[in-house]
Protein backbone atom coordinates (compact mmCIF):
# COMPACT_ATOMS: atom_id res chain seq x y z
CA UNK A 1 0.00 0.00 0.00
CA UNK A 2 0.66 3.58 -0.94
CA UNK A 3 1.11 5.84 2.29
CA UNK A 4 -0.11 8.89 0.51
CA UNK A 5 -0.36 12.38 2.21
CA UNK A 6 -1.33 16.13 1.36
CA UNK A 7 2.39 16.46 -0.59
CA UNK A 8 1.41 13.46 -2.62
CA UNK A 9 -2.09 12.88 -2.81
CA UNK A 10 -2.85 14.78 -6.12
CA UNK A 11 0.34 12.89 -7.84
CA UNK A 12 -1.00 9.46 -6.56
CA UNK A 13 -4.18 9.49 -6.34
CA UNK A 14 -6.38 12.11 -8.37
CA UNK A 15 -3.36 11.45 -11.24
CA UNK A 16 -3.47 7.83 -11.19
CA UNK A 17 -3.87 5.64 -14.17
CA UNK A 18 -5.78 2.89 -12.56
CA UNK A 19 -8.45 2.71 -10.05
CA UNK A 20 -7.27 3.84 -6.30
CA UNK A 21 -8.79 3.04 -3.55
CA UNK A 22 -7.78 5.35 -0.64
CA UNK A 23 -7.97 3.87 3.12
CA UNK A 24 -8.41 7.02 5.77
CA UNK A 25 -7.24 6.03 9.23
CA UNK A 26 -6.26 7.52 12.49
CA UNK A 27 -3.77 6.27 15.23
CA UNK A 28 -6.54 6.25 17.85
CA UNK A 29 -9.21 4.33 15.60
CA UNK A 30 -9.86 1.17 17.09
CA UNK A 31 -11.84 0.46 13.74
CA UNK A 32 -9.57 1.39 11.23
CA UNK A 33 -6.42 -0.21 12.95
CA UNK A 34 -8.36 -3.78 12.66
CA UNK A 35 -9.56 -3.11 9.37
CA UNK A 36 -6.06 -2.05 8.33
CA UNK A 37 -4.29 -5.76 7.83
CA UNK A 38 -7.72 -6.82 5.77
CA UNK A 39 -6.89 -3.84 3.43
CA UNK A 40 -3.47 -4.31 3.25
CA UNK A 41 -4.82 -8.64 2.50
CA UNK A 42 -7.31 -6.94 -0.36
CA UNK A 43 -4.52 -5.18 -1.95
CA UNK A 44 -2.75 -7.79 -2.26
CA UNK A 45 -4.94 -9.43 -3.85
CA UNK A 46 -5.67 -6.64 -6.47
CA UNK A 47 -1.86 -5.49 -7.14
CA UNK A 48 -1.43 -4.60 -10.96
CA UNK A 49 -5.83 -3.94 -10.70
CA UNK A 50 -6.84 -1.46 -8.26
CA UNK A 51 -4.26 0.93 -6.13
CA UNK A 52 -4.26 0.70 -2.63
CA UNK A 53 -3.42 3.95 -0.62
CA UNK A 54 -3.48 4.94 3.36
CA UNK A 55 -3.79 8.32 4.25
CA UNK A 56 -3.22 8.97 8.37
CA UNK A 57 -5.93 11.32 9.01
CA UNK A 58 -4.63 12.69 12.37
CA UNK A 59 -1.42 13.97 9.94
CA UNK A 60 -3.65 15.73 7.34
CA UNK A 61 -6.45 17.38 8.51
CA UNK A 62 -6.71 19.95 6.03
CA UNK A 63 -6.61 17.32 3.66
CA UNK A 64 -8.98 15.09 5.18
CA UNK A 65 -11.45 18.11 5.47
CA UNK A 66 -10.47 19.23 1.40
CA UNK A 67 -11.94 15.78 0.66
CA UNK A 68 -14.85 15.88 2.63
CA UNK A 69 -13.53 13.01 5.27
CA UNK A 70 -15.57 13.72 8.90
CA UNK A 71 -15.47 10.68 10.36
CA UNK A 72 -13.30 7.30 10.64
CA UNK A 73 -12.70 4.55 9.11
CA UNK A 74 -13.28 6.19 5.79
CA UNK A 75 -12.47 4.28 2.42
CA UNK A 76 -12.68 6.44 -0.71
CA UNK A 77 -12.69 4.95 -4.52
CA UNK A 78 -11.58 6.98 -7.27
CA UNK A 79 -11.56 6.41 -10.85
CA UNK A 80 -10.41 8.61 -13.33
CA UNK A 81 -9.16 10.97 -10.92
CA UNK A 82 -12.84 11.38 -9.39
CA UNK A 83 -14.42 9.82 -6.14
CA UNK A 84 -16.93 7.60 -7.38
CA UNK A 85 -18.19 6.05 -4.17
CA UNK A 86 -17.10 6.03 -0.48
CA UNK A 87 -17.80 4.27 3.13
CA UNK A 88 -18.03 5.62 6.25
CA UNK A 89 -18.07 4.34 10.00
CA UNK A 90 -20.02 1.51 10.58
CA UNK A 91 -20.70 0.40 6.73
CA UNK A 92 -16.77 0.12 6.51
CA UNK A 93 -16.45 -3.92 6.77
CA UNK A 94 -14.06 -5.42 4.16
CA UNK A 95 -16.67 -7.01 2.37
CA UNK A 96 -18.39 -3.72 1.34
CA UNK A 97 -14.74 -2.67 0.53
CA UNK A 98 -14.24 -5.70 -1.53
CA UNK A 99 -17.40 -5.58 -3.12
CA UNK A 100 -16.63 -1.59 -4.29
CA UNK A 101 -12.75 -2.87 -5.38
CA UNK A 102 -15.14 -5.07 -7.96
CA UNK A 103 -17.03 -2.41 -8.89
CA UNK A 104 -14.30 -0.24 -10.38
CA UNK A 105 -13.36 -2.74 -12.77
């Protein structure tokens, strides 16, 4: 996975060839740092397919907020360089994730 951040995000997300799907996570999220190893699993999984990038929340705030991002765990999808779905809180689970990752294709 990716660790993008607000230097990079534009470069490796919004500018990215392929599908990227964008895992938003925070140091104190219970949630998000047990969903973290499935994501990491799922990209895995998808290398070559889909890009997989993690974005520390509590590091880029202003980013976070630029994107719309207000709560945690928050997955965005992009394709194209636009966000064509996202999860948030409780309907984060990695088979809604996995089930968006086949969607972009």
């Amino acid at each position: 996975m990716f660790v993008v951040d607000k230097e990079n995000y534009e470069a490796e997300v919004v500018q990215c060839d392929m599908p990227v799907i964008v895992d938003i996570w925070g140091p104190q999220c219970a949630p998000c740092l047990a969903l973290l190893p499935q994501v990491e699993e799922l990209a895995a999984t998808y290398e070559g397919k889909i890009k997989f990038c993690k974005l520390n929340a509590a590091e880029n705030r202003r980013l976070c907020m630029a994107i719309k991002v207000m709560g945690l765990p928050s997955i965005l999808f992009y394709k194209n360089g636009e966000v064509v779905n996202r999860l948030g809180g409780e309907e984060v689970t990695i088979d809604a994730v996995k089930a968006h990752a086949e969607a972009l294709l």
